[in-house]
Protein backbone atom coordinates (compact mmCIF):
# COMPACT_ATOMS: atom_id res chain seq x y z
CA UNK A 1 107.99 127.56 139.72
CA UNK A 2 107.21 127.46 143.51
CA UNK A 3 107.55 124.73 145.25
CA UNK A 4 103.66 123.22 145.50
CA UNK A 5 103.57 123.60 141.45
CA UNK A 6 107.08 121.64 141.91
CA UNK A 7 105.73 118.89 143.62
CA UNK A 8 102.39 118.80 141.43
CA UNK A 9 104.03 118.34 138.24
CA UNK A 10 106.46 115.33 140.04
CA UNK A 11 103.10 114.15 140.75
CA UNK A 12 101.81 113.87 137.34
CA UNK A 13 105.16 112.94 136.06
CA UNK A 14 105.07 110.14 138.05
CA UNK A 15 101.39 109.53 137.58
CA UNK A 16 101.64 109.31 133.46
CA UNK A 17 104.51 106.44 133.82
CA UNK A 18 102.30 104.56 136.37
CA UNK A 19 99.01 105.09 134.34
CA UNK A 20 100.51 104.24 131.11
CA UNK A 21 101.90 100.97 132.84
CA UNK A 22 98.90 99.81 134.74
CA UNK A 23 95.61 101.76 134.02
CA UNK A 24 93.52 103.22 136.31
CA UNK A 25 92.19 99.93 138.01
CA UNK A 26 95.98 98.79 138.29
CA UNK A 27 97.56 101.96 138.75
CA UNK A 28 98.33 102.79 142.85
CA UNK A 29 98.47 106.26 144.41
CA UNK A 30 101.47 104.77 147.08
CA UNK A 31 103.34 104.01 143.98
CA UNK A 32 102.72 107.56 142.28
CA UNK A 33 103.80 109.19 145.86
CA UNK A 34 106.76 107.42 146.21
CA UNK A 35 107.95 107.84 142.25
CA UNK A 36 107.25 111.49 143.21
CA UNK A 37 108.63 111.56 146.28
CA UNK A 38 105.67 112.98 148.15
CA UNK A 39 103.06 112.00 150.51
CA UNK A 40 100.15 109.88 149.34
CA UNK A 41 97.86 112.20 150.87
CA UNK A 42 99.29 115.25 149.35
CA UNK A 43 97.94 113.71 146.00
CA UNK A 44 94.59 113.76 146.72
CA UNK A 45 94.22 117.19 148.38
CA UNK A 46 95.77 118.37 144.77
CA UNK A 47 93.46 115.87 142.73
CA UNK A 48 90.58 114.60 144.79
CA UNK A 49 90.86 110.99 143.76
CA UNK A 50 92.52 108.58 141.59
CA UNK A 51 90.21 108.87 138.16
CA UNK A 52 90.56 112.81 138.58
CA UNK A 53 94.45 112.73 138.41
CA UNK A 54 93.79 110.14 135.43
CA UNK A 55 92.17 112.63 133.84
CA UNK A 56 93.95 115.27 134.50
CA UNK A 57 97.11 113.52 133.57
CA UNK A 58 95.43 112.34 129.79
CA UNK A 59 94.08 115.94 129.32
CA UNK A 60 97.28 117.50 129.78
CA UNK A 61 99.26 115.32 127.37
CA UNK A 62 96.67 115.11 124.76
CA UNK A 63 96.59 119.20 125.02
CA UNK A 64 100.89 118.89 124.35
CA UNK A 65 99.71 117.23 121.05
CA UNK A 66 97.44 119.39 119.95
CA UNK A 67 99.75 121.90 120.77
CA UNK A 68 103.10 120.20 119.04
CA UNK A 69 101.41 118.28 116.64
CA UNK A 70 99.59 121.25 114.49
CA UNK A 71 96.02 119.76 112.24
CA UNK A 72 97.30 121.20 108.78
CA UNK A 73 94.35 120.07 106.75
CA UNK A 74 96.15 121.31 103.52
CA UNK A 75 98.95 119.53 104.51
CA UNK A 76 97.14 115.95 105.52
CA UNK A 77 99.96 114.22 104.71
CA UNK A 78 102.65 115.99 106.53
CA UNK A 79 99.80 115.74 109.28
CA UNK A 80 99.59 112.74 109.60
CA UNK A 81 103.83 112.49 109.16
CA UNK A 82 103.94 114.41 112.13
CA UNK A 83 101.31 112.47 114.07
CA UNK A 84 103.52 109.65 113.33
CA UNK A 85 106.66 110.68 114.76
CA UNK A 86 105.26 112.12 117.77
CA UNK A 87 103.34 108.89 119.20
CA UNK A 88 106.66 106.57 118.12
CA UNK A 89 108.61 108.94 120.20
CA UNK A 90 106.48 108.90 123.16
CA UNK A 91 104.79 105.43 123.64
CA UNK A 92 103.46 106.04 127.18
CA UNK A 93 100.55 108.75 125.86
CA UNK A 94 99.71 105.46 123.12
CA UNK A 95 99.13 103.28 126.27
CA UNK A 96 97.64 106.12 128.25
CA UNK A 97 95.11 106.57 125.24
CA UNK A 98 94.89 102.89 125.34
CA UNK A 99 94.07 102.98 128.80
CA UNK A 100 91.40 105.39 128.80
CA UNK A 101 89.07 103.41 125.72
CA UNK A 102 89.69 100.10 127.68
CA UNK A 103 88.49 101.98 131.22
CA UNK A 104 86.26 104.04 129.36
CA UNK A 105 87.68 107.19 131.58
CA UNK A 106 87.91 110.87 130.12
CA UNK A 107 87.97 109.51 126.61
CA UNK A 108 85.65 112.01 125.68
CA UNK A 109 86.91 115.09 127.58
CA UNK A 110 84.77 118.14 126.14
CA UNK A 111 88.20 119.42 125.24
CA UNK A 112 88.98 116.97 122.99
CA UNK A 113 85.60 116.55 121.49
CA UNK A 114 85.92 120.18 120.30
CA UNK A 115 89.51 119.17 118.93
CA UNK A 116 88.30 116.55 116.90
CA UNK A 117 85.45 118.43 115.98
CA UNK A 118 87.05 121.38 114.55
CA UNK A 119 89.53 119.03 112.75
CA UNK A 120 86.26 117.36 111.20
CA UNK A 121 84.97 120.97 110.65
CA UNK A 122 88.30 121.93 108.77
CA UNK A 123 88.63 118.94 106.23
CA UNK A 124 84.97 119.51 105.43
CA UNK A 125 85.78 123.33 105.02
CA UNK A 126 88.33 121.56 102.29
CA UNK A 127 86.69 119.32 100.96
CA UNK A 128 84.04 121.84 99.91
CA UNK A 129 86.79 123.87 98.95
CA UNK A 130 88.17 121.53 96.45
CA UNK A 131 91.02 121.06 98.23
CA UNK A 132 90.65 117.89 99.66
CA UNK A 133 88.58 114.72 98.13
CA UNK A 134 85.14 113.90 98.64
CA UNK A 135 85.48 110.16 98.43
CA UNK A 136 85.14 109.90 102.01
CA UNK A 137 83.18 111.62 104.64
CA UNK A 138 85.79 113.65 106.99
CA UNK A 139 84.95 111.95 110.46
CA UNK A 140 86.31 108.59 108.40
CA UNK A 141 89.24 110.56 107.01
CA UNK A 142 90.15 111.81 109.92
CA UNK A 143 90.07 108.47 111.82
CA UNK A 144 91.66 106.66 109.29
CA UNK A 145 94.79 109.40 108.91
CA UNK A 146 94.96 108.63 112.79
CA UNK A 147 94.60 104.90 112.64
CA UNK A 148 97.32 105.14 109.97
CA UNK A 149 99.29 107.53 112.10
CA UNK A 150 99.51 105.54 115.50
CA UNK A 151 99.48 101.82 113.73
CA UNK A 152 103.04 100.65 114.50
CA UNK A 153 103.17 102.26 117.88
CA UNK A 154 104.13 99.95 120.54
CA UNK A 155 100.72 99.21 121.37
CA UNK A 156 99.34 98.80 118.52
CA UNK A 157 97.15 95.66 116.91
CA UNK A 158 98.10 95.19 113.69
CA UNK A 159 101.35 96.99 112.59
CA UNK A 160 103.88 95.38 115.00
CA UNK A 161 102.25 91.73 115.22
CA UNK A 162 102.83 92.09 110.78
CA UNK A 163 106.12 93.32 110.87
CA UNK A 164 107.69 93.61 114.72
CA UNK A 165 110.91 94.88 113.22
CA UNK A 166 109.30 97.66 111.27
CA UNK A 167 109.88 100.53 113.90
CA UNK A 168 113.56 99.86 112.99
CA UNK A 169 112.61 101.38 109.47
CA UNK A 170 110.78 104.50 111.20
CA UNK A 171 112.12 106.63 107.55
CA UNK A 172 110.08 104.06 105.46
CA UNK A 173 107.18 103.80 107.77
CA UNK A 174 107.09 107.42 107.53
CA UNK A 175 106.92 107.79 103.91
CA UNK A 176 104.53 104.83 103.49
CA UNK A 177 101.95 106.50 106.06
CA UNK A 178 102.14 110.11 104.06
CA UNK A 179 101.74 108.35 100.73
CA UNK A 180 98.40 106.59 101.75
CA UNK A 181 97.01 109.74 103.35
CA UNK A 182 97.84 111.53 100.58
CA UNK A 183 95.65 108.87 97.92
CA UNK A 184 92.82 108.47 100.61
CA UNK A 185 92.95 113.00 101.05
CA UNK A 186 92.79 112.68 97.02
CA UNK A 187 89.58 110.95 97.62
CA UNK A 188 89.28 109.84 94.41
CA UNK A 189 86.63 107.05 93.54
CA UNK A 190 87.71 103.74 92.73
């Protein structure tokens, strides 16, 4: 790795803790410089301007999940067992995520509209299949395997403010996530 590819990923290094702390609108370019131990100006001859490093910070991560965090739509369960354990084990791309629906800033990337819909492609591919249940449209299953997923991360609404010691029982969590994906990916009518 040469030495300006070095420095660039300090800079988003250091950019991803400072975004994930403070958003865009909080977030400050002297801090990410300093974390990264470069000049301030350095960071916007390699990004242009604040929002584009956001972006470019959010993009790369969310492309490390898709990467590590393989869409198995036979497997929804494991899915969405996997899905779990990699946002518990790295909280800062929850708030990052966070960040970017609250600042309404590369939410939408065209990369990871074309994620999500290919994994909305593949459970209906299943679902007409046979292999998954029809009980609920795929854009909802999807969203609710993820909603399950990513409900007792730090950040969260719901799952911490219920039961704040439950990421001490991540083994139980776990299990309790895969067993209601696997009733709603059953899809059967009630």
């Amino acid at each position: 790795m040469g030495n300006a590819e070095a420095t660039r990923e300090r800079i988003l290094e250091a950019a991803l803790a400072e975004f994930s702390a403070y958003g865009i609108a909080g977030a400050r370019v002297d801090r990410i410089a300093a974390t990264a131990g470069c000049n301030k100006n350095l960071i916007y001859i390699y990004f242009e301007n604040k929002e584009t490093l956001f972006t470019t910070v959010l993009q790369k991560h969310l492309a490390r999940v898709y990467e590590e965090v393989a869409f198995t739509p036979d497997d929804l369960p494991g899915y969405a067992g996997r899905a779990f354990d990699f946002v518990m084990a790295h909280p800062e791309l929850m708030r990052l995520v966070a960040w970017s629906g609250l600042e309404r800033a590369a939410g939408n990337s065209p990369e990871r509209r074309a994620a999500l819909d290919g994994k909305v492609a593949s459970l209906l591919k299943m679902q007409k299949a046979g292999q998954v249940g029809k009980a609920f449209p795929p854009g909802f299953l999807l969203t609710a395997i993820m909603a399950l997923a990513t409900a007792w991360t730090p950040i969260a609404p719901f799952g911490p403010s219920h039961d704040p010691d439950a990421h001490k029982r991540p083994d139980a969590l776990r299990r309790n996530i895969t067993e209601a994906v696997r009733l709603l990916a059953e899809g059967k009518p009630g």
